[in-house]
N, C-alpha and C. Protein backbone atom coordinates (compact mmCIF):
# COMPACT_ATOMS: atom_id res chain seq x y z
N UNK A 1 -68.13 -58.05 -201.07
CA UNK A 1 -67.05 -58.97 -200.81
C UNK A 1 -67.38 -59.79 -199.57
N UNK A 2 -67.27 -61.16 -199.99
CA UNK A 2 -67.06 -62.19 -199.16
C UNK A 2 -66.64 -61.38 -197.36
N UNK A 3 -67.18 -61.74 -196.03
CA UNK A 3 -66.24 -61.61 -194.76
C UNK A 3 -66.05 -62.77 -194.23
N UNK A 4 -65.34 -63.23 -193.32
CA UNK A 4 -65.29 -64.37 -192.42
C UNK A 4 -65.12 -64.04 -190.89
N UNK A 5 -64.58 -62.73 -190.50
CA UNK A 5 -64.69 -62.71 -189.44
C UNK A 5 -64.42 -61.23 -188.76
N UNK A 6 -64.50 -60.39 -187.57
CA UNK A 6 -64.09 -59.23 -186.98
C UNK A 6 -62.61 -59.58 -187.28
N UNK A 7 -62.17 -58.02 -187.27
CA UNK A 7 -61.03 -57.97 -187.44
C UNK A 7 -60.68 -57.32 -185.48
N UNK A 8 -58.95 -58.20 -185.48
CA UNK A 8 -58.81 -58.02 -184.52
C UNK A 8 -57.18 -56.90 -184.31
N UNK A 9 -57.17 -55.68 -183.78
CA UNK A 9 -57.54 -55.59 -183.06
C UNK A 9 -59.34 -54.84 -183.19
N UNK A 10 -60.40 -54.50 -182.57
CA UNK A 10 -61.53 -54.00 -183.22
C UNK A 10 -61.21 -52.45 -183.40
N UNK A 11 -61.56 -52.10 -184.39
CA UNK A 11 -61.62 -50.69 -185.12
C UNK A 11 -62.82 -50.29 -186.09
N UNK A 12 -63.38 -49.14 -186.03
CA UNK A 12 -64.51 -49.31 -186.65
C UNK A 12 -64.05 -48.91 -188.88
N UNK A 13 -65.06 -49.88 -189.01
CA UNK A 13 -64.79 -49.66 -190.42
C UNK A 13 -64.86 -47.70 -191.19
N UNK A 14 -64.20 -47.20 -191.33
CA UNK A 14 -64.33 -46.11 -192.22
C UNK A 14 -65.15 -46.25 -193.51
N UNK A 15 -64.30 -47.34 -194.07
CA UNK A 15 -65.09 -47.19 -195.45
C UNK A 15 -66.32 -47.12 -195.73
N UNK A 16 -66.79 -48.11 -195.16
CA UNK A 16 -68.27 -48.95 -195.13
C UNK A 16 -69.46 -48.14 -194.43
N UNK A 17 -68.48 -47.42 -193.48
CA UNK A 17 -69.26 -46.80 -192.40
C UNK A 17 -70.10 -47.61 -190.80
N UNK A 18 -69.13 -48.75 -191.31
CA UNK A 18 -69.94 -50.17 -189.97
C UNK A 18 -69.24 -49.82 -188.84
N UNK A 19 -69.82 -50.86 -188.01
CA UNK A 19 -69.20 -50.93 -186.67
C UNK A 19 -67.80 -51.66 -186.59
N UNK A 20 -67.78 -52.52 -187.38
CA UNK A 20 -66.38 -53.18 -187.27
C UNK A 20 -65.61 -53.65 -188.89
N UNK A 21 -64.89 -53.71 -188.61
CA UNK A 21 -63.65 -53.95 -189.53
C UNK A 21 -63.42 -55.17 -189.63
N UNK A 22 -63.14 -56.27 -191.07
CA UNK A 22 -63.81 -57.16 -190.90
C UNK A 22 -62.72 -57.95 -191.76
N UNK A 23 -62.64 -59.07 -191.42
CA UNK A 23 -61.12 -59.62 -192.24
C UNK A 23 -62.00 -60.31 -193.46
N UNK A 24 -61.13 -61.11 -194.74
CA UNK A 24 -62.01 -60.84 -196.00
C UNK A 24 -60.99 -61.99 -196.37
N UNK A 25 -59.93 -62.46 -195.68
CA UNK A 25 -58.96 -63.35 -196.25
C UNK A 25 -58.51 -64.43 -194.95
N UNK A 26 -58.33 -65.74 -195.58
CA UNK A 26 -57.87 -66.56 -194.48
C UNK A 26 -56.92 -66.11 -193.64
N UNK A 27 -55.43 -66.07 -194.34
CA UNK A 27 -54.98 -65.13 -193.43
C UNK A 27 -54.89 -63.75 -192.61
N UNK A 28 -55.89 -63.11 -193.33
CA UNK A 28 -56.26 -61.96 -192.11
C UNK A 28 -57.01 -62.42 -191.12
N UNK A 29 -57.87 -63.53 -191.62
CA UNK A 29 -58.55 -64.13 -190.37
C UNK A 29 -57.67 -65.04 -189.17
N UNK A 30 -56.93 -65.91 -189.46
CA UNK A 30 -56.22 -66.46 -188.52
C UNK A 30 -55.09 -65.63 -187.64
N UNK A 31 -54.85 -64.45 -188.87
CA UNK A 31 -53.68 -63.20 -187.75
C UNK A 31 -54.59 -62.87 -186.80
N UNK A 32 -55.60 -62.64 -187.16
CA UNK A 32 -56.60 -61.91 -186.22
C UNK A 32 -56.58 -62.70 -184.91
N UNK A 33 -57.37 -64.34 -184.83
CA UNK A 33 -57.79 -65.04 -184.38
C UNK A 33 -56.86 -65.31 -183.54
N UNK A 34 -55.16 -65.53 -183.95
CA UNK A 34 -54.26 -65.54 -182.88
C UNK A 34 -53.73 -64.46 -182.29
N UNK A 35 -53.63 -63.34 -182.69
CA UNK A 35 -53.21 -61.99 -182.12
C UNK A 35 -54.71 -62.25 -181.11
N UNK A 36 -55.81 -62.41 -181.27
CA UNK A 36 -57.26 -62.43 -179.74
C UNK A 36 -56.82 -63.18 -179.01
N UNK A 37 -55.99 -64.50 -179.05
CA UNK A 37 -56.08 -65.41 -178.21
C UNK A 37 -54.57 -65.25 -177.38
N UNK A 38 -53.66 -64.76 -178.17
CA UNK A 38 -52.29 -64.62 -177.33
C UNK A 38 -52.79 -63.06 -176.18
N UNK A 39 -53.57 -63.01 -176.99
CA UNK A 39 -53.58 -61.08 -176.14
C UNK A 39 -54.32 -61.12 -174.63
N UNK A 40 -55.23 -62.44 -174.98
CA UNK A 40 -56.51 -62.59 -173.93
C UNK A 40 -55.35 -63.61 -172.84
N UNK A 41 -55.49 -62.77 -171.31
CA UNK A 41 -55.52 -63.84 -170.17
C UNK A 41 -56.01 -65.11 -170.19
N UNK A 42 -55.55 -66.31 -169.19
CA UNK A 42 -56.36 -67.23 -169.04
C UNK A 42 -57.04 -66.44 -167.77
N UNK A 43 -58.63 -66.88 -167.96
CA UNK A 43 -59.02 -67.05 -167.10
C UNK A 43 -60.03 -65.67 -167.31
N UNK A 44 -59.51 -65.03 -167.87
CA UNK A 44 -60.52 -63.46 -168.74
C UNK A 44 -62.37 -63.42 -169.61
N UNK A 45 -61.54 -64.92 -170.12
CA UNK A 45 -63.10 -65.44 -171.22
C UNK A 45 -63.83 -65.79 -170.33
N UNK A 46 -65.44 -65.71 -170.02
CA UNK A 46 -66.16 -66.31 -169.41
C UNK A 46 -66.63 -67.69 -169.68
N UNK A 47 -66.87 -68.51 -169.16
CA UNK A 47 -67.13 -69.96 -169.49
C UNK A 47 -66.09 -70.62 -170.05
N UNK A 48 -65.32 -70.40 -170.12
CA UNK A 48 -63.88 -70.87 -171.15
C UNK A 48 -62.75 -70.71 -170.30
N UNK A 49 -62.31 -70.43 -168.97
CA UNK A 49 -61.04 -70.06 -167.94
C UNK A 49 -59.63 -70.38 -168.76
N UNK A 50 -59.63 -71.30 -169.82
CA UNK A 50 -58.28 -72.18 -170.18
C UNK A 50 -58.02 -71.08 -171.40
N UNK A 51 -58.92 -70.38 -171.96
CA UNK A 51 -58.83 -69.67 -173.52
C UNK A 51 -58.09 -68.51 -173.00
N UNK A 52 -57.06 -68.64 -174.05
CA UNK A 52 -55.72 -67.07 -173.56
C UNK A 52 -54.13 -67.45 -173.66
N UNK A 53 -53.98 -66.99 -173.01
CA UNK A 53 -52.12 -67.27 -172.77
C UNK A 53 -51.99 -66.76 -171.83
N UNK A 54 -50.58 -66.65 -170.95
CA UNK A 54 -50.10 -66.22 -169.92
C UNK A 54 -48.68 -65.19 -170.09
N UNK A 55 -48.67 -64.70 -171.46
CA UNK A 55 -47.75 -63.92 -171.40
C UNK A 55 -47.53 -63.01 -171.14
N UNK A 56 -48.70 -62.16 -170.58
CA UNK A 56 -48.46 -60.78 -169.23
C UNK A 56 -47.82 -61.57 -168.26
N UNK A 57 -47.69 -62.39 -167.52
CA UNK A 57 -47.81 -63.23 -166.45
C UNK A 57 -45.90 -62.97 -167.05
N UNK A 58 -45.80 -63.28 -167.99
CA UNK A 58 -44.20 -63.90 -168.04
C UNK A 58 -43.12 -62.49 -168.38
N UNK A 59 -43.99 -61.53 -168.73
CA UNK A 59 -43.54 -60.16 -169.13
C UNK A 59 -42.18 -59.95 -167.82
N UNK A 60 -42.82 -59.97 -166.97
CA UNK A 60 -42.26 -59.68 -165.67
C UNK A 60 -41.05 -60.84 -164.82
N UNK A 61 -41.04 -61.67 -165.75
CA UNK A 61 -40.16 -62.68 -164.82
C UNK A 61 -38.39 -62.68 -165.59
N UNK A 62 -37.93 -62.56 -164.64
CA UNK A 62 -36.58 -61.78 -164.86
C UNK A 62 -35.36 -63.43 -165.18
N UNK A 63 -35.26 -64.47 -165.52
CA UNK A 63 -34.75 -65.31 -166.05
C UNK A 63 -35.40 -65.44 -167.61
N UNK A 64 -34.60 -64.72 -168.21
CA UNK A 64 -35.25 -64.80 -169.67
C UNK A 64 -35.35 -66.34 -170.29
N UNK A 65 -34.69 -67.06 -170.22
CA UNK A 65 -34.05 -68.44 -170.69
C UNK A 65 -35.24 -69.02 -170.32
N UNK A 66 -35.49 -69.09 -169.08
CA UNK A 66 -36.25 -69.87 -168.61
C UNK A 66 -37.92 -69.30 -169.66
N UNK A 67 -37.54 -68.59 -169.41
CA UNK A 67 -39.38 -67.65 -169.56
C UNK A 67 -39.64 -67.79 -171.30
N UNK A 68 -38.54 -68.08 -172.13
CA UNK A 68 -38.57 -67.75 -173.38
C UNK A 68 -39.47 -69.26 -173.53
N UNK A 69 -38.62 -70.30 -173.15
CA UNK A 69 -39.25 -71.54 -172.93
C UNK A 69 -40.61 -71.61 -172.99
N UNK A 70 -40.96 -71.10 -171.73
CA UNK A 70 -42.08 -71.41 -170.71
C UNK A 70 -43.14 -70.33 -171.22
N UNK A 71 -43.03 -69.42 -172.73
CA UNK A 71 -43.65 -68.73 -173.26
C UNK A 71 -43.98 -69.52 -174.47
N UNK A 72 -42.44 -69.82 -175.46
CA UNK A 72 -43.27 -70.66 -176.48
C UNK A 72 -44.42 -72.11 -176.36
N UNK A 73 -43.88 -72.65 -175.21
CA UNK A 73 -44.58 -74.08 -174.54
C UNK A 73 -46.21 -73.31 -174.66
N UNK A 74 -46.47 -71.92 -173.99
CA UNK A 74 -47.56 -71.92 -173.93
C UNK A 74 -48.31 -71.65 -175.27
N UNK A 75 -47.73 -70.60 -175.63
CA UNK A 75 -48.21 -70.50 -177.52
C UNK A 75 -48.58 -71.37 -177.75
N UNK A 76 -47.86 -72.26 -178.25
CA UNK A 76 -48.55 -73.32 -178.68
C UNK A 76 -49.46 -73.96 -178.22
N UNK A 77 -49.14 -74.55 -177.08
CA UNK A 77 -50.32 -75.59 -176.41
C UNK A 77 -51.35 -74.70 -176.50
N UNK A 78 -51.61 -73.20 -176.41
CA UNK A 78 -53.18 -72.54 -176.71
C UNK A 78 -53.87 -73.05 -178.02
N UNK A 79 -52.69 -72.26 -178.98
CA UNK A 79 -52.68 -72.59 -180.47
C UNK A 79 -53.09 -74.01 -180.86
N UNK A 80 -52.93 -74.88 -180.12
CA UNK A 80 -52.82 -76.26 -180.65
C UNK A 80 -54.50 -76.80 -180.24
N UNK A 81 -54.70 -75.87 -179.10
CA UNK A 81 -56.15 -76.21 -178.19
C UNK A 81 -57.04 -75.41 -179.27
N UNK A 82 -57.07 -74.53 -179.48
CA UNK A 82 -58.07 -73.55 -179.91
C UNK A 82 -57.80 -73.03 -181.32
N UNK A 83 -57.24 -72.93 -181.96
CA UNK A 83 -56.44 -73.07 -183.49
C UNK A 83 -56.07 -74.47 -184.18
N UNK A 84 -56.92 -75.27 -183.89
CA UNK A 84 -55.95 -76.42 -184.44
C UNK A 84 -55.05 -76.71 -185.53
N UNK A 85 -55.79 -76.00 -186.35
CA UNK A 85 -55.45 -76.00 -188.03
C UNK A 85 -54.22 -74.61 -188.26
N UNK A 86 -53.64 -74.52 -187.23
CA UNK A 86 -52.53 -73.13 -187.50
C UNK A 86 -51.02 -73.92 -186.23
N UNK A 87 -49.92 -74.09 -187.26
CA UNK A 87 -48.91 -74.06 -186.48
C UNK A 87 -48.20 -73.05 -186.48
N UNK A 88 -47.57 -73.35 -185.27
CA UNK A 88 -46.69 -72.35 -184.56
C UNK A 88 -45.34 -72.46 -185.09
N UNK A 89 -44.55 -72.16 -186.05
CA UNK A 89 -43.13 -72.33 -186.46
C UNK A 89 -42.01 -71.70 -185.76
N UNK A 90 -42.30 -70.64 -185.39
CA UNK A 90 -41.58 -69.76 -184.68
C UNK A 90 -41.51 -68.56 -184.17
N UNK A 91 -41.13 -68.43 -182.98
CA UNK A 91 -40.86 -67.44 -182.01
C UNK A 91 -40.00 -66.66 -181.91
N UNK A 92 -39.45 -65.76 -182.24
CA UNK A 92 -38.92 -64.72 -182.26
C UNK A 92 -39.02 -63.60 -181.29
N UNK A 93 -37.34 -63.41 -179.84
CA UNK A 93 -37.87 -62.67 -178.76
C UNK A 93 -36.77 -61.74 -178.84
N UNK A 94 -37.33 -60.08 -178.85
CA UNK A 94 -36.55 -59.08 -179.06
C UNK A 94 -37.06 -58.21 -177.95
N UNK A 95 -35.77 -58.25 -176.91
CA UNK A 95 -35.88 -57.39 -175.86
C UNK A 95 -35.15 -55.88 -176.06
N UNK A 96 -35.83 -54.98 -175.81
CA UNK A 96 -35.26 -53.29 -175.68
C UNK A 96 -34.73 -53.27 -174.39
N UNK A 97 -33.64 -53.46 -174.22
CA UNK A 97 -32.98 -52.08 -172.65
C UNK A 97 -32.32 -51.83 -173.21
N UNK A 98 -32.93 -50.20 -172.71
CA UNK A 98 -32.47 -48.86 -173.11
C UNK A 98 -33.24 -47.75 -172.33
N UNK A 99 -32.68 -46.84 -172.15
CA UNK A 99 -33.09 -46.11 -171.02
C UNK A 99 -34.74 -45.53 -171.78
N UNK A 100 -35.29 -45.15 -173.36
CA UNK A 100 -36.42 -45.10 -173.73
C UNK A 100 -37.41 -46.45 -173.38
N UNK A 101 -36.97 -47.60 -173.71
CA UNK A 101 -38.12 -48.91 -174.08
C UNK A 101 -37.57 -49.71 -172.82
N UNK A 102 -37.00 -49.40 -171.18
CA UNK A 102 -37.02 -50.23 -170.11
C UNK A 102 -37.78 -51.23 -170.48
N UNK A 103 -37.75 -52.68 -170.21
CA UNK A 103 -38.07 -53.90 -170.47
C UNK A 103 -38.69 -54.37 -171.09
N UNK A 104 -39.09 -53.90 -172.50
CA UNK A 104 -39.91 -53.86 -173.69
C UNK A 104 -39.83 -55.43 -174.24
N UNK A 105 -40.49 -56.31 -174.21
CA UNK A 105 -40.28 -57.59 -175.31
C UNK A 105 -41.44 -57.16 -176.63
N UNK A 106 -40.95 -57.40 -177.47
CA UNK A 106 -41.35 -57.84 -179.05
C UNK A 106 -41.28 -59.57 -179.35
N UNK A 107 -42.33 -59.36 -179.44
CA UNK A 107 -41.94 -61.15 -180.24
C UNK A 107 -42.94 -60.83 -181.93
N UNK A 108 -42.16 -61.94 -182.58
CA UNK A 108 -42.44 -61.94 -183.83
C UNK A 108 -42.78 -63.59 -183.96
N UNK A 109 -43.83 -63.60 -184.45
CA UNK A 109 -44.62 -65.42 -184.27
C UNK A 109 -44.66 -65.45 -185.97
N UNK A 110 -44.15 -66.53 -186.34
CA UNK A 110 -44.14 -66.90 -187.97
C UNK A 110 -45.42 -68.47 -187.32
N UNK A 111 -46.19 -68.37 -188.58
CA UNK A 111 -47.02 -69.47 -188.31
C UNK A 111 -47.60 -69.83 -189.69
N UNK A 112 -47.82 -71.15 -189.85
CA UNK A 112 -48.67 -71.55 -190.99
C UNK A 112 -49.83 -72.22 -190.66
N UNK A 113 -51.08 -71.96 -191.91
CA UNK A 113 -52.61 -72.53 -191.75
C UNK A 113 -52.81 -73.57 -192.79
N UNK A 114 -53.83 -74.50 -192.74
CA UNK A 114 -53.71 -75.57 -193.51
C UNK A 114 -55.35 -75.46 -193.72
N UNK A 115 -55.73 -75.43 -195.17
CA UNK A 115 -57.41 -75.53 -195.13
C UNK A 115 -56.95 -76.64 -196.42
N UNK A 116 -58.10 -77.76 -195.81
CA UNK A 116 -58.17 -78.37 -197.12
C UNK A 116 -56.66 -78.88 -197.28
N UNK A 117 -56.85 -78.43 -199.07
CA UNK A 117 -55.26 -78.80 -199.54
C UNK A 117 -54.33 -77.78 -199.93
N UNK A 118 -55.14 -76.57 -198.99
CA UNK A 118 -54.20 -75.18 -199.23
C UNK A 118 -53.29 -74.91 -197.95
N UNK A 119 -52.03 -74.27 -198.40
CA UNK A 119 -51.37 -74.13 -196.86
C UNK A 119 -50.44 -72.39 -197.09
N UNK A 120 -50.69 -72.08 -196.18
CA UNK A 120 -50.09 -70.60 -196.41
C UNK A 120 -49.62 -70.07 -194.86
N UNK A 121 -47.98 -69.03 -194.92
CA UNK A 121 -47.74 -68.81 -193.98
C UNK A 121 -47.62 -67.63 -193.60
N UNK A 122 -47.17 -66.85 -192.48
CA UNK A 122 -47.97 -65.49 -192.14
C UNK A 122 -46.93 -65.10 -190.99
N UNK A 123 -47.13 -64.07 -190.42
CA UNK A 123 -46.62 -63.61 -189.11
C UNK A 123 -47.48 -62.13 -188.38
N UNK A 124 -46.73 -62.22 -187.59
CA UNK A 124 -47.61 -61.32 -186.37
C UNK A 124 -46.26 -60.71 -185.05
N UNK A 125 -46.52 -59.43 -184.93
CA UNK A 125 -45.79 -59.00 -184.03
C UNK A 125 -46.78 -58.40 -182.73
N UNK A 126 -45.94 -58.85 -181.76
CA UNK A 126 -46.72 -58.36 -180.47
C UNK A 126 -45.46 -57.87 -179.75
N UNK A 127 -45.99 -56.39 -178.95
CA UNK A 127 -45.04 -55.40 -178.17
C UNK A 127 -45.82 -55.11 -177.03
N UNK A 128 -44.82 -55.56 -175.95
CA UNK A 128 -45.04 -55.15 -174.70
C UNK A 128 -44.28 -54.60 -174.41
């Protein structure tokens, strides 16, 4: 079977017996590709300082309103830099307080990819 790319997060393949786990479908490839790039700091990649996001950075800032903003603004503008061909539709922010999950955000990212004259849409959850 066809691969296109590591699967992210990296895990080693069982089946195959390889080193890595390996996406086999557009959209496993672009979940992948944006779950690496929201996860990665700016400033983490070598030669690249701009590749990442800043949403550890925003984990911690206690005006949610403001930060929800100033989180999707960045999604995208990464997404838009380094994904071109994948929009960002929506953001979805689910905070836990509760004395188990103290300041827990979940976000849920709905996004669509465009190849060609194919277009298909997808999502991805990230928990901090």
């Amino acid at each position: 079977m066809k691969t296109l790319n590591i699967k992210f997060p990296i895990q080693d393949n069982t089946i195959t017996n390889s080193f890595f786990s390996m996406t086999h479908t557009s959209k496993e490839m672009y979940s992948s590709n944006l779950l690496l790039l929201l996860l990665t700091s700016k400033g983490q990649r070598y030669y690249d300082p701009d590749y990442g996001t800043n949403l550890l950075y925003y984990l911690f800032e206690n005006d949610r309103n403001i930060v929800q903003n100033d989180v999707i603004t960045d999604i995208k503008n990464s997404v838009s830099r380094y994904i071109p061909n994948l929009t960002i539709n929506d953001v979805v922010f689910d905070y836990k307080d509760n004395d188990n999950d103290e300041n827990q955000l979940n976000l849920l990212i709905h996004f669509t990819y465009e190849e060609e004259n194919f277009s298909e849409s997808g999502n991805i959850t990230i928990n901090f």
